[in-house]
Structures are given as structure tokens and as C-alpha cells.
Protein backbone atom coordinates (compact mmCIF):
# COMPACT_ATOMS: atom_id res chain seq x y z
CA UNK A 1 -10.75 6.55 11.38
CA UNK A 2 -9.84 4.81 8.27
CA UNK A 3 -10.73 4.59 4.07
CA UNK A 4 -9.47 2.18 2.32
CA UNK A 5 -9.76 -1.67 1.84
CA UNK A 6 -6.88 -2.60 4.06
CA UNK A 7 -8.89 -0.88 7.23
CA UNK A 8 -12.01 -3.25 6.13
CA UNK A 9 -11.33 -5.95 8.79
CA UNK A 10 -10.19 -3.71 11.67
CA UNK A 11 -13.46 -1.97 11.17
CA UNK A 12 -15.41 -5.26 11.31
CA UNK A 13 -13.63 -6.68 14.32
CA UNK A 14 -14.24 -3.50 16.15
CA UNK A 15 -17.95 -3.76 15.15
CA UNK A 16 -18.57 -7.27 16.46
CA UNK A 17 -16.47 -7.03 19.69
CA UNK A 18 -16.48 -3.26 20.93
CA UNK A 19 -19.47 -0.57 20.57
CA UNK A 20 -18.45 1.70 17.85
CA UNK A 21 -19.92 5.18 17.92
CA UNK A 22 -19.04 7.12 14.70
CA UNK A 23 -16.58 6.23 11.73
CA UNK A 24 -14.26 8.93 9.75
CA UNK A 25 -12.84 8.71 6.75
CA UNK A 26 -12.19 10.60 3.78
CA UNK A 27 -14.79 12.29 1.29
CA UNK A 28 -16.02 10.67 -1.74
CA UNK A 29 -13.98 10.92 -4.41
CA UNK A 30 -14.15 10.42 -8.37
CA UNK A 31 -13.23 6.86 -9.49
CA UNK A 32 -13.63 5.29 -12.94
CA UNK A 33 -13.73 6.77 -16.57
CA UNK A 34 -16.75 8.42 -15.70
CA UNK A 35 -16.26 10.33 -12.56
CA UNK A 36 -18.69 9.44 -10.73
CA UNK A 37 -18.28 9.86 -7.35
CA UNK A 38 -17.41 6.55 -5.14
CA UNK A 39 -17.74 5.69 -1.39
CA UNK A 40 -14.30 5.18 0.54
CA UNK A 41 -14.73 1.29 1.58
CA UNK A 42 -14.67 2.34 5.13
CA UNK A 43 -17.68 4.27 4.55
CA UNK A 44 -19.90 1.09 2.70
CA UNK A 45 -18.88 -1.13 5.94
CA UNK A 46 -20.56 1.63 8.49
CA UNK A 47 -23.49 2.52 6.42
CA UNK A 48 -24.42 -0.97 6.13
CA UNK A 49 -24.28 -0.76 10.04
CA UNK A 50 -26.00 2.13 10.66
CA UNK A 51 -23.14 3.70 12.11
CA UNK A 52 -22.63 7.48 12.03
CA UNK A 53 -19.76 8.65 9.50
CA UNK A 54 -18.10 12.12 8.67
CA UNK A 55 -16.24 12.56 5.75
CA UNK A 56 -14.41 16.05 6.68
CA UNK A 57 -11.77 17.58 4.05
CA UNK A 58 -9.86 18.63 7.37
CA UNK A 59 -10.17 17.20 10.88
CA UNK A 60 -9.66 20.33 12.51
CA UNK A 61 -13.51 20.98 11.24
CA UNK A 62 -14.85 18.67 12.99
CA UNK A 63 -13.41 18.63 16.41
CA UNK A 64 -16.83 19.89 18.54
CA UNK A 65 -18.64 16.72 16.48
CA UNK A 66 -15.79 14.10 18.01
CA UNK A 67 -15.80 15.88 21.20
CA UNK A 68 -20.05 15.03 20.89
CA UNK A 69 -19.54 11.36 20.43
CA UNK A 70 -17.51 10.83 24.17
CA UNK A 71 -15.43 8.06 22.16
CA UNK A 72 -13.33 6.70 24.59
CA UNK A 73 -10.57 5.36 22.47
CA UNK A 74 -9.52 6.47 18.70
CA UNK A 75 -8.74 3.75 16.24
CA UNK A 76 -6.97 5.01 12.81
CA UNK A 77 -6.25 2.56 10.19
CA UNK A 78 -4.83 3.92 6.85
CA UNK A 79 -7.08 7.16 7.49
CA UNK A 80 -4.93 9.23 5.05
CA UNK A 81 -4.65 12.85 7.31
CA UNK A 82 -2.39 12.98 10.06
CA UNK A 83 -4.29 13.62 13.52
CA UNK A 84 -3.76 17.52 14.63
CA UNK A 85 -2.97 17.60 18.39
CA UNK A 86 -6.42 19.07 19.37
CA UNK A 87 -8.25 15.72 17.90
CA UNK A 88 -5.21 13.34 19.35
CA UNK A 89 -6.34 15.15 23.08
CA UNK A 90 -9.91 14.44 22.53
CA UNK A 91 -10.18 10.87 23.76
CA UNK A 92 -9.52 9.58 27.24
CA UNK A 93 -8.09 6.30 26.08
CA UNK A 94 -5.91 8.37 23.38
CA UNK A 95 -5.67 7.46 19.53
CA UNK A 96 -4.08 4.27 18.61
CA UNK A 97 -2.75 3.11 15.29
CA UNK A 98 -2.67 -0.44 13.23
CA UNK A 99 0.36 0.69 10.86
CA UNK A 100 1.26 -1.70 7.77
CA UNK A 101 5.15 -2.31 8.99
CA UNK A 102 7.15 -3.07 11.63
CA UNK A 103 8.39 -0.36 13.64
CA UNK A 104 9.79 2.14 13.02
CA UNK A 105 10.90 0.56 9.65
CA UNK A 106 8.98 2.08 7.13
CA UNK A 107 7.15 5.17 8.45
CA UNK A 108 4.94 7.19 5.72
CA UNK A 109 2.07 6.76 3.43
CA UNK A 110 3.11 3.17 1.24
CA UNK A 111 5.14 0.98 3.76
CA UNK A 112 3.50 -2.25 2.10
CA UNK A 113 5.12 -1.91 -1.26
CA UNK A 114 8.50 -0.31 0.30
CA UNK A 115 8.69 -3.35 1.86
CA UNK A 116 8.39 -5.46 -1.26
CA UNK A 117 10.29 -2.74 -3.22
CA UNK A 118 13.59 -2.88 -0.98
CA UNK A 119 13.43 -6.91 -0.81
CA UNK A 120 12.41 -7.07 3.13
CA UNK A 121 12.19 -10.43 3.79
CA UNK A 122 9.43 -9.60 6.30
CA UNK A 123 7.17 -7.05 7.32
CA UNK A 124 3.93 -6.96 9.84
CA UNK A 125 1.71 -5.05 11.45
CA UNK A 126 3.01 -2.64 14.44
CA UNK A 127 -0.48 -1.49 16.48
CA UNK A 128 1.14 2.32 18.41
CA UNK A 129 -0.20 4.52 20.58
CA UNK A 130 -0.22 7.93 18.23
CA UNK A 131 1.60 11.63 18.72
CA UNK A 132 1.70 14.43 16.68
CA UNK A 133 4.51 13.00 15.00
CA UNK A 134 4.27 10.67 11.64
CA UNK A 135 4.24 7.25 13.05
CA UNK A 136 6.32 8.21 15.94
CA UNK A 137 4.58 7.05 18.78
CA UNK A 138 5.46 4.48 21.37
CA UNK A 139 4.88 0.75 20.45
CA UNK A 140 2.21 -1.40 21.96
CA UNK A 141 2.18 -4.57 19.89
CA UNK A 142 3.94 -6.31 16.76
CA UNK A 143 3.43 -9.02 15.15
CA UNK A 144 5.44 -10.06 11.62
CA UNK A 145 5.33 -12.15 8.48
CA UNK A 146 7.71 -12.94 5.97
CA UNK A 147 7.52 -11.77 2.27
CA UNK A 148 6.83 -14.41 -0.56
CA UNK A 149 8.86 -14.58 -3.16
CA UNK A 150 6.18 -13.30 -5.44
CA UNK A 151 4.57 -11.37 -3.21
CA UNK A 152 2.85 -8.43 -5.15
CA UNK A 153 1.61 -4.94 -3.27
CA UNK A 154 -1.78 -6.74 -3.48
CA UNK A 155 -1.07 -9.86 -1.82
CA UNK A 156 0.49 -8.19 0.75
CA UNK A 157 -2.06 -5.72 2.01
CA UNK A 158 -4.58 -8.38 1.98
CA UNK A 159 -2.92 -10.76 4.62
CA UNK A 160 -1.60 -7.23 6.14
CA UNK A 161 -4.94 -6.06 6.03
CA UNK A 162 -6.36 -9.39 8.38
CA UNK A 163 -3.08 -9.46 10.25
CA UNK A 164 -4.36 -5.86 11.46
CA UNK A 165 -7.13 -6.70 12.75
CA UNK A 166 -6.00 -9.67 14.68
CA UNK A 167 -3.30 -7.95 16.20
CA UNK A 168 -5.90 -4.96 17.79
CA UNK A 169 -8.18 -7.33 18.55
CA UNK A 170 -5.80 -9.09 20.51
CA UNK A 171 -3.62 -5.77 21.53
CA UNK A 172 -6.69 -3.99 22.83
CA UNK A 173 -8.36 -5.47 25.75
CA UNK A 174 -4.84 -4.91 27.76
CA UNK A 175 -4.71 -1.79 26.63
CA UNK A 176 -7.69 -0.62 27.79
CA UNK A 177 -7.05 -2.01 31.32
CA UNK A 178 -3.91 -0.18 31.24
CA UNK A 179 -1.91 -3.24 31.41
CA UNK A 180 0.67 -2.72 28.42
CA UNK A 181 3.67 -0.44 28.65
CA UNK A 182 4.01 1.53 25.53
CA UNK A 183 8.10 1.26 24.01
CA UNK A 184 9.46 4.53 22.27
CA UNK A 185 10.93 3.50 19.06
CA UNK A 186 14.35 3.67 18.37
CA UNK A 187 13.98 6.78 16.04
CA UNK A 188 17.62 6.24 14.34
CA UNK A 189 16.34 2.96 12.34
CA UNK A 190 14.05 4.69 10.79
CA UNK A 191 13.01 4.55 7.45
CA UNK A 192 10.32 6.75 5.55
CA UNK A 193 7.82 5.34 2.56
CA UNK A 194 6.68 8.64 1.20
CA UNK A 195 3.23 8.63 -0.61
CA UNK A 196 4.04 6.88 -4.17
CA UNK A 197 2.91 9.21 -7.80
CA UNK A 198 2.07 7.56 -11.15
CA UNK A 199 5.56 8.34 -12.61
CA UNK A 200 7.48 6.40 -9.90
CA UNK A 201 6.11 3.48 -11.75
CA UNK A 202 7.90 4.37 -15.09
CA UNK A 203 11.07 1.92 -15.04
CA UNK A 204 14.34 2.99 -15.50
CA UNK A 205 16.15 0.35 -17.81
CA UNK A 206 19.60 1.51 -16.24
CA UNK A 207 18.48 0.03 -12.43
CA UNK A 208 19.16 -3.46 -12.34
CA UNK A 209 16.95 -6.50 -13.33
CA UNK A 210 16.08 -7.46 -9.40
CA UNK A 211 15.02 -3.76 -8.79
CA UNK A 212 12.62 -3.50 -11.46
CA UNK A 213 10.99 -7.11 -10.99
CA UNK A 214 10.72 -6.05 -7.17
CA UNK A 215 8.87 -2.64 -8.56
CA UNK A 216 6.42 -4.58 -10.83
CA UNK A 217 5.60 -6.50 -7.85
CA UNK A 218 5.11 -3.68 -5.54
CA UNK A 219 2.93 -1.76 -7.49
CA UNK A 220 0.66 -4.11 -8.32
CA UNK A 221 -1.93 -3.62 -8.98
CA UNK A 222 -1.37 0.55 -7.90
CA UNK A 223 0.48 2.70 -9.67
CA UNK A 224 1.44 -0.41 -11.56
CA UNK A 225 4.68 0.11 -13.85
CA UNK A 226 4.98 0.86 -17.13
CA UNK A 227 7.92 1.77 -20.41
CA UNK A 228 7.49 2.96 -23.27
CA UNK A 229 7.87 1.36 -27.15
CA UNK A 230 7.38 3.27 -30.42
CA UNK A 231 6.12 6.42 -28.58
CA UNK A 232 3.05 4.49 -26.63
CA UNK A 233 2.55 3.57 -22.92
CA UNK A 234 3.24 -0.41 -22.22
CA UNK A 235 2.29 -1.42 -19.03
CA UNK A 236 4.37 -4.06 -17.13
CA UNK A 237 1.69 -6.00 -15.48
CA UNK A 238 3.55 -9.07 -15.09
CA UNK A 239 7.61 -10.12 -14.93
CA UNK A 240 10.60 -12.06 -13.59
CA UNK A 241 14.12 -12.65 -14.05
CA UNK A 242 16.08 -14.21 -16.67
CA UNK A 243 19.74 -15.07 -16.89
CA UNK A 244 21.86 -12.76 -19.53
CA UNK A 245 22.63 -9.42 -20.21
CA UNK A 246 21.93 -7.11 -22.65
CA UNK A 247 22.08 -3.05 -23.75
CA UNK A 248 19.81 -1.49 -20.95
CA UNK A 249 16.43 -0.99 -23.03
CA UNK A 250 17.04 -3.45 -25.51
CA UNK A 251 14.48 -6.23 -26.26
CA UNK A 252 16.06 -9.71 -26.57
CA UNK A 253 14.32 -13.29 -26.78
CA UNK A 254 14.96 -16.07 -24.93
CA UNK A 255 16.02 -19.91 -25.88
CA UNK A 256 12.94 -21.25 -23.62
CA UNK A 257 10.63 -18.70 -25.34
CA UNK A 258 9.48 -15.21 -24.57
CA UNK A 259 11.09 -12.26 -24.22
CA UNK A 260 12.78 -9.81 -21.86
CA UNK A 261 14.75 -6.72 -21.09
CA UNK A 262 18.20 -5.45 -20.87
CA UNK A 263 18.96 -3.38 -17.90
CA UNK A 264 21.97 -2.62 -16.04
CA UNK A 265 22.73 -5.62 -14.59
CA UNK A 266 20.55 -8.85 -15.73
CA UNK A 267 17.23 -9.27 -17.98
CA UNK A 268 13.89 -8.70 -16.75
CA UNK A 269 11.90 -11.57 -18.72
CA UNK A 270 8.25 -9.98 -19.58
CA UNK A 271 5.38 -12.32 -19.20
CA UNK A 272 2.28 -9.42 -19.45
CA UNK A 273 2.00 -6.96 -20.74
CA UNK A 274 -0.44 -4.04 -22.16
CA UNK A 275 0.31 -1.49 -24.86
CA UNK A 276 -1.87 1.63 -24.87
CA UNK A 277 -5.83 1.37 -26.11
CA UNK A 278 -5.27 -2.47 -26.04
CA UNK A 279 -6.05 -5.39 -23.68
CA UNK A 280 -3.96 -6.99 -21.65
CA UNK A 281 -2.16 -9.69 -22.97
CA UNK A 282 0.41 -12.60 -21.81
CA UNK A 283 4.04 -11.83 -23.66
CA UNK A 284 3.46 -14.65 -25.73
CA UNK A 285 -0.07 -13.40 -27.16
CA UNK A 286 1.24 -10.10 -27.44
CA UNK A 287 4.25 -11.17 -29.62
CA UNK A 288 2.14 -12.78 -31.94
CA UNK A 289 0.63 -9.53 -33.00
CA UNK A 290 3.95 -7.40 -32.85
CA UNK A 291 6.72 -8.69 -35.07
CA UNK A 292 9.12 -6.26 -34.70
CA UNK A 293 9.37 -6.12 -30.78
CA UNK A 294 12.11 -8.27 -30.18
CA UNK A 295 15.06 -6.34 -31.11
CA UNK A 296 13.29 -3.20 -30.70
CA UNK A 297 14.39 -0.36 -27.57
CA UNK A 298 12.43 0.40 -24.67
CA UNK A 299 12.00 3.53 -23.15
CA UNK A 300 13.20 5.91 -25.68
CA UNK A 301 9.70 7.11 -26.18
């Protein structure tokens, strides 16, 4: 059970090493300025396999056709529905999870870029045996990595993304001979990582200059982050730190070139950038074309 790209390689190491009868993930949905509608990746990777996939809107509706494929173990990787206890009962092995965090650090939806967002310096992949809770079950296996410095949401769930896999593939074959003792987690360090909406990416120029160049990073490339200037959208694709201070908002430039930010404590030096109906440009490019930036306010839009 799984959908997006980061549950890719768990699928494919499950496919060469164990006998996979039937994939889940979520329905098609609409992608792309047309609308069309697109194949979860999960999906592409078991069609090209010829494995059998249901793409149910609930679980709960298809409970007699996993009861039909005698699956002894569940896998779920980023599935994106939370198992009901009547589908968590179905398999004799149980359901077992390969979670983007360690532990019960960042429970939820987006622990990837809550990691990045809150400056962990590591994170890692936790493999659990599930409950009906939300990433409450016990722990079978974790294994960590630390955070680059310019580690972006992308980076991140592609080595978390391998790191997955290698952990099951490693985790499972004492699991299944009942050889590993599942640990409870200790339920008072937790931490939650609700599922992220668009506007969480608009930055607040009154946070200071390390929080916002930690949320650029983190939602990149999804939501991504974005101000405002002169009433349009500017994405932040790109952006760092510079020493100084200035009005939060305020656009000032800087003695080795560029430009950057006031906020509320420190500058965050733009370096690309994207104003609304235009391409995406380095800060350098873009100034070229907008004279009147530097100086200007951000965010008042």
C-alpha cells in the first residue's frame, strides 16, 4: 500500500525479493494545467509488473478483495489513508510501516520537511509494526541520517526514499520468522507533522531569517514558498542567509551583490526567484529587468 515517489523503491525491493500479490494506492488524480488524469507512481511500477492494483476512495470498500488475495504480510509506504482496524486484522503477519522519521519524532502526513523545517540535524527511516493509531505502533527497526546543510524537501525524500527500502529489506526476513521484539514508543516525545496547504508556504517577514531559509528548503520543490511585491505572487525558489538587518519586508542590496530581505531577526539573501506569468529567474537576472525592487516592501500585497 503506497502512492507516491518516495514508496518507488520499497515497492521494487519487495518485487525482486518477496512474491507480491496485489498493490493499493490511491485513485488517479488530475495533475497539470490540463487536468488530465495521472497514475499515482505506485501504480506505473505494478502495471509494468503485471501486478494486480486497486485504487479504492476508502479502504473499508475493499476489505472482501484483500481478504481474496491471502496476503500474508501488509506493507504501507506513504499510502495516504490511515488503515481502519478491519483491514489492519486482515493479514496474519499484520501491517507494517516504512515511516519517513525517526520515532516517534515526527508523526503525521510531512515528517520529511518538518524535519528540515525545525533544523533536525538528523532524521531516518523508522520501519513499525501498525495500530489503529497514527504512527503509534511498536518499533521494529531504525536506521538515521543526518541533514545537509542545504538539504531541500527533495533531497531528502530521495535518500529517505532508498533508505526505506534498505531498511525493510533488511528489517523483514526477522520479522517474518518472528525473531524481532517490537518496542512501544515513548508516546510523550512525540511530535506531529500535520499534512502541509499551499498557504503555509506564504512567508511571514516578521519570523526570523533562519526560519524562512529553513522553509524555502523544506518545501522544495512542494508547496514551495512564496511573498508578494506590487500585488503579484513571487515565488522563493531559491535563498540563504546574509549578515544585517533590516525593516521586516524591506528589500535591501548587498555589498557582494544581490539582494535580500529584512525579517525579524537577520536578512534572507534571495538568489531565485519567479514573479507571477514569468520564468524563473536567478536574483541577479531578475534584477536586471526590475529597477525598482531594491528598496521596495514585500508582502504588503
Amino acid at each position: 500500500m503506497g502512492t507516491p515517489g518516495f514508496a518507488v523503491p520499497t515497492l521494487n525491493m519487495l518485487i525482486q525479493h518477496y512474491d507480491v500479490v496485489g498493490v493499493v494506492t490511491q485513485p488517479d488524480r488530475p495533475a497539470g494545467r490540463g487536468g488530465e488524469l495521472k497514475a499515482p507512481p505506485v501504480k506505473e511500477v505494478a502495471s509494468a509488473h503485471a501486478i494486480p492494483v486497486l485504487q479504492p476512495e476508502k479502504l473499508r470498500y475493499i476489505v472482501e478483495e484483500l481478504c481474496a488475495w491471502q496476503a500474508d504480510l501488509f506493507v504501507v509506504a506513504a499510502f495516504g489513508q490511515i488503515l481502519p482496524q478491519k483491514v489492519l486484522d486482515i493479514p496474519p503477519k499484520g501491517c507494517i510501516n516504512v515511516h519517513g522519521s525517526l520515532l516517534p519524532r515526527w508523526r503525521g502526513a510531512s515528517p520529511i520537511q518538518a524535519a528540515i523545517r525545525h533544523g533536525d540535524a538528523q532524521s531516518g527511516i523508522t520501519i513499525m509494526q501498525m495500530d489503529a493509531g497514527l504512527d503509534t505502533g511498536p518499533v521494529l527497526s531504525k536506521r538515521a541520517l543526518d541533514i545537509a546543510p542545504d538539504e531541500t524537501g527533495q533531497s531528502l525524500h530521495d535518500k529517505m526514499a532508498q533508505l526505506g527500502a534498505e531498511l525493510l529489506r533488511d528489517t523483514l526476513p526477522a520479522y517474518l520468522r518472528g525473531e524481532l521484539v517490537p518496542q512501544p514508543q515513548d508516546d510523550s516525545q512525540a511530535t506531529y507533522a500535520p499534512q502541509i496547504s499551499k498557504d503555509e508556504g506564504r512567508l511571514d517577514w516578521t519570523r526570523s531569517a533562519i526560519e524562512l531559509e529553513r522553509l524555502v528548503r523544506a518545501f522544495t520543490p512542494w508547496p514551495g514558498t512564496f511573498t508578494t511585491w506590487q500585488s503579484k505572487q513571487l515565488k522563493i525558489h531559491r535563498a540563504g542567509l546574509a549578515q544585517g538587518q533590516a525593516e521586516p519586508g524591506r528589500v535591501v542590496a548587498l555589498d557582494e551583490g544581490g539582494c535580500a530581505v529584512g525579517t525579524h531577526e537577520g536578512l534572507l539573501r534571495l538568489l531565485e526567484v519567479q514573479l507571477e506569468g514569468k520564468k524563473r529567474l536567478t536574483i541577479e537576472e531578475f534584477l536586471r529587468g526590475q529597477s525598482d525592487f531594491i528598496g521596495g516592501r514585500l508582502g504588503d500585497g
